[in-house]
Protein backbone atom coordinates (compact mmCIF):
# COMPACT_ATOMS: atom_id res chain seq x y z
CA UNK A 1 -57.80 -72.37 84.76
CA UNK A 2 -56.06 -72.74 87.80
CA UNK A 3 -52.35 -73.73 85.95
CA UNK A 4 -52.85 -70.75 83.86
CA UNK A 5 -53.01 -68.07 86.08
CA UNK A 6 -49.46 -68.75 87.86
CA UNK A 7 -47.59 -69.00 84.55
CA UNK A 8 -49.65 -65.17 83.94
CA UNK A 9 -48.04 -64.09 86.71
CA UNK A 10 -44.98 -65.19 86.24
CA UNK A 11 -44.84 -63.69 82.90
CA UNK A 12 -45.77 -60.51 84.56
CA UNK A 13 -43.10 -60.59 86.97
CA UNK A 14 -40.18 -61.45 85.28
CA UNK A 15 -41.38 -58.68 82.34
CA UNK A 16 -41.89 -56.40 85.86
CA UNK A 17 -38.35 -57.47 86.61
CA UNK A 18 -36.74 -56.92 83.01
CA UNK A 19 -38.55 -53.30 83.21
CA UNK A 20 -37.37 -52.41 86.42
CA UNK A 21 -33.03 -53.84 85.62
CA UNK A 22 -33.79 -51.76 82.17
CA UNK A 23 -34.88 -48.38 84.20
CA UNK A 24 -31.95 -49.11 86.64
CA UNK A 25 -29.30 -49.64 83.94
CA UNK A 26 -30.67 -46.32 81.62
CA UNK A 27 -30.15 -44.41 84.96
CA UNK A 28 -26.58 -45.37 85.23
CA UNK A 29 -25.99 -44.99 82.19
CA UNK A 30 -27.60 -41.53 82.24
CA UNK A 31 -25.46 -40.60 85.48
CA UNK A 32 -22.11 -42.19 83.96
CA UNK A 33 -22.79 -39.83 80.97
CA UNK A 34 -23.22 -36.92 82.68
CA UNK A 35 -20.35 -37.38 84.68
CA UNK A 36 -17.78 -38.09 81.68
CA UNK A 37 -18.74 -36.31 79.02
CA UNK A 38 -18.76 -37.95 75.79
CA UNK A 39 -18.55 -41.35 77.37
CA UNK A 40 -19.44 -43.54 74.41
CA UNK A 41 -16.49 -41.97 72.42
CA UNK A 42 -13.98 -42.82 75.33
CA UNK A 43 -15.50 -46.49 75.43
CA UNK A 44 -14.40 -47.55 72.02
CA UNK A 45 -11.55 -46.34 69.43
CA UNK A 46 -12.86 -45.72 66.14
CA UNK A 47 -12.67 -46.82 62.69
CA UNK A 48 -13.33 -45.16 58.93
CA UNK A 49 -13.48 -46.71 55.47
CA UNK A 50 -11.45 -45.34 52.96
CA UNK A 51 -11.73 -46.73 49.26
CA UNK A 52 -8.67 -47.80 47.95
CA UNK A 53 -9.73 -49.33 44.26
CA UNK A 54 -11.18 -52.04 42.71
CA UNK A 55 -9.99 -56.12 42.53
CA UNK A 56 -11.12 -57.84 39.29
CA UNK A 57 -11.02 -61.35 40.08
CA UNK A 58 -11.34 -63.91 37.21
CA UNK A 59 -12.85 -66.69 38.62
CA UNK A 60 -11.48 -70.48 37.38
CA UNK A 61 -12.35 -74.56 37.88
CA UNK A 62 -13.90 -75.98 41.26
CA UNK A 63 -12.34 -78.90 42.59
CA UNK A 64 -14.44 -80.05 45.30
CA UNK A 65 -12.11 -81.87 47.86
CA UNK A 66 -14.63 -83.45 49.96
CA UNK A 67 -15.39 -83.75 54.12
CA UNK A 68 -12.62 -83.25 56.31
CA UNK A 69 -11.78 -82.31 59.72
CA UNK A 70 -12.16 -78.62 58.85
CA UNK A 71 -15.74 -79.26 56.68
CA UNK A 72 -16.24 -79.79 52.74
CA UNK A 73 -13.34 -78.03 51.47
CA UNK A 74 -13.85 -76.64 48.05
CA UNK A 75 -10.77 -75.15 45.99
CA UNK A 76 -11.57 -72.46 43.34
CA UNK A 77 -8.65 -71.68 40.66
CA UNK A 78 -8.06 -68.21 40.29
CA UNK A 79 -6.57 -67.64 36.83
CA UNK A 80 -6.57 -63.72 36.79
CA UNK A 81 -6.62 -60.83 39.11
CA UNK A 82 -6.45 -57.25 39.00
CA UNK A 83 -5.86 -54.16 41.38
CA UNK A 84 -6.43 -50.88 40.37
CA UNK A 85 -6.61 -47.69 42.29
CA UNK A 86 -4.55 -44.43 42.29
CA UNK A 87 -1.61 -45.25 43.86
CA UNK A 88 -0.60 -49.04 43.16
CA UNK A 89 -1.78 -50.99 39.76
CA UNK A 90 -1.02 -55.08 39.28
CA UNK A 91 -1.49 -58.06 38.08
CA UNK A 92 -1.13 -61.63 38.99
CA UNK A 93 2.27 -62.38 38.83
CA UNK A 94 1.80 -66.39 39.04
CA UNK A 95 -0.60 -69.13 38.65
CA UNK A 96 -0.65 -69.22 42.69
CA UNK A 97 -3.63 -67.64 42.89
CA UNK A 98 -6.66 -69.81 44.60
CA UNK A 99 -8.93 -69.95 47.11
CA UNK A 100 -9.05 -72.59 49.87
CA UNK A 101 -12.62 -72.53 50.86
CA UNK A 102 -14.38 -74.44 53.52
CA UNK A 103 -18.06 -74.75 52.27
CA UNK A 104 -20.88 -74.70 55.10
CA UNK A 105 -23.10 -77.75 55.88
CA UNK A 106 -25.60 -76.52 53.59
CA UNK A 107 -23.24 -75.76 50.91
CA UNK A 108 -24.83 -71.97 51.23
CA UNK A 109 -21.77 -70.23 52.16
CA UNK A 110 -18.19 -70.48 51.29
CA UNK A 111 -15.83 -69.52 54.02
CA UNK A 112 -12.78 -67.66 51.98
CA UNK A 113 -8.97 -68.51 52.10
CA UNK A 114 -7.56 -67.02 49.44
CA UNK A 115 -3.82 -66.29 48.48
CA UNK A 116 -2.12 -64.71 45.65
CA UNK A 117 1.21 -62.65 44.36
CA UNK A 118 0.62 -59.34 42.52
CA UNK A 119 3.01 -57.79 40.61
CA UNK A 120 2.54 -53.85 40.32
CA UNK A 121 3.08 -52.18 36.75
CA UNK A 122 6.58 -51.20 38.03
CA UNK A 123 8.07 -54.53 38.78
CA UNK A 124 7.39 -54.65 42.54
CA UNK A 125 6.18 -57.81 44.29
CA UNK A 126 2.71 -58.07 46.62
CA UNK A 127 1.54 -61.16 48.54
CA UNK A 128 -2.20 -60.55 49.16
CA UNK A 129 -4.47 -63.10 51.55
CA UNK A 130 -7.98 -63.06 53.06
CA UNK A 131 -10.05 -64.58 54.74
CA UNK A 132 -14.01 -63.73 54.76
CA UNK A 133 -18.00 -64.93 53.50
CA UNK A 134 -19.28 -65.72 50.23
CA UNK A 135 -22.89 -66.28 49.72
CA UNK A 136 -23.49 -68.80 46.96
CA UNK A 137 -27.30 -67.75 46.81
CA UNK A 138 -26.47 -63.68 46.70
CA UNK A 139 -23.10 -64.40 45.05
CA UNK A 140 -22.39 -61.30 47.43
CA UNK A 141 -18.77 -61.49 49.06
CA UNK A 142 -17.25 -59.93 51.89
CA UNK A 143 -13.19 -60.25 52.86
CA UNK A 144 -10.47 -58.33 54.65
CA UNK A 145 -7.45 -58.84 52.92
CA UNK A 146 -4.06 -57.90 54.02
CA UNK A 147 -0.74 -56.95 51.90
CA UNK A 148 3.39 -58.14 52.61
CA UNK A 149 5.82 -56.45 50.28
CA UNK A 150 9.36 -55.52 50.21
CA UNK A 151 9.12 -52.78 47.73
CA UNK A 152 9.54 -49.64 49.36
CA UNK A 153 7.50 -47.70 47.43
CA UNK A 154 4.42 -49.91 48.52
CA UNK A 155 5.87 -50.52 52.17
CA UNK A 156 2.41 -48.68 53.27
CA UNK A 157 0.70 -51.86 52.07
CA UNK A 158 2.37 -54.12 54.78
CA UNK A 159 0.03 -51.97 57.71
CA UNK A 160 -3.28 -51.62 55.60
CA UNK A 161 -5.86 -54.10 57.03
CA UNK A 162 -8.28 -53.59 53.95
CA UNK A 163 -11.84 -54.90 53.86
CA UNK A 164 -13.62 -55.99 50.81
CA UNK A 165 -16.93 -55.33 49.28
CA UNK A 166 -17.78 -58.11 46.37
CA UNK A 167 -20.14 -59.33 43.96
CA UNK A 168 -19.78 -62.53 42.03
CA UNK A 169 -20.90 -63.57 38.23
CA UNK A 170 -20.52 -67.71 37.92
CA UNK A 171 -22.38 -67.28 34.63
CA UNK A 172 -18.90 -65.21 33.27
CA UNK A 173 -16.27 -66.27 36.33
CA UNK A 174 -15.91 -62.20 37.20
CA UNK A 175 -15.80 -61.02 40.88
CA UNK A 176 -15.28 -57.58 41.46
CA UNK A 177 -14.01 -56.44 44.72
CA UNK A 178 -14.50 -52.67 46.15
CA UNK A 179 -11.76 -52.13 48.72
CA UNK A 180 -11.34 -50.17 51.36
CA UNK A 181 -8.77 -49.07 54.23
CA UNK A 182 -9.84 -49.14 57.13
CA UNK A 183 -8.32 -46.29 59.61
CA UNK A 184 -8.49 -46.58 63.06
CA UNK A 185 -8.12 -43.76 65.19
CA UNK A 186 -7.31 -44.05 68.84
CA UNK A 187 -8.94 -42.23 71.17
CA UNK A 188 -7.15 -40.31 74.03
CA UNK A 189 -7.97 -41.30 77.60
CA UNK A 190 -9.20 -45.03 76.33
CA UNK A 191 -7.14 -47.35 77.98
């Protein structure tokens, strides 16, 4: 009985401690807020989705590479893709499409590395890569692809930073991407 009482107390005073640094850091917080009003909007700059269209990915054969320095790299063929939204519509323009994956340890989760060229209804030209997480057990995928073009009319590609919502069917090789802008806003008096 004797060796448990000291750890008890212990227990108590470090949670005594961890209280009293909580009520401490909430009042200068508190005092910080009321001094500069709407300080958690000057802390940060801020960022909004925007949906942009959808990515039909067709979905080809695995080749899987083996261990390397980098982890079990798997390579997916990607015979067919898609973009459609209101203001830019293509197709794959080449058989370069694939992904580059690095699998994880427990062959789980796929980290992405995907490139492809796109070529818009109207002739133009659009390099498209990303990077992101797919989850072999959801078959749910997330990515934040970005976009290099010379075509003027799609020049506002080249400073999108899109992200990408997906969902994966191995049964028919489909993927189908929701994607998004993302728009940050700065925020005056930040930095």
């Amino acid at each position: 009985m004797t060796n448990v009482e000291p750890i008890k107390s212990e227990r108590n005073a470090d949670a005594f401690l961890f209280q009293l640094i909580m009520i401490i850091v909430c009042l200068v917080v508190k005092k910080c807020q009321n001094a500069v009003p709407n300080l958690r909007r000057q802390c940060m700059a801020t960022a909004e989705l925007r949906e942009v269209g959808l990515m039909h990915v067709q979905i080809g054969d695995f080749i899987e590479v083996g261990d390397g320095p980098r982890g079990k790299r798997l390579v997916v063929d990607v015979p067919g893709v898609t973009l459609e939204s209101d203001r830019v519509k293509a197709s794959l323009a080449t058989n370069d499409a694939a992904d580059w994956g690095t699998l994880s340890n427990d062959g789980k989760l796929i980290a992405l590395d995907v490139r492809f060229t796109l070529k818009t209804d109207d002739g133009a030209y659009i390099y498209v890569e990303y990077g992101g997480r797919a989850d072999f057990e959801t078959l749910i995928v997330a990515a934040a692809p970005t976009f290099q073009t010379g075509s003027e009319k799609y020049s506002w590609l080249n400073s999108v930073q899109a992200v990408a919502a997906g969902q994966a069917n191995l049964e028919t090789g489909k993927l189908v991407y929701r994607l998004y802008e993302v728009k940050v806003t700065a925020e005056e008096g930040l930095v």
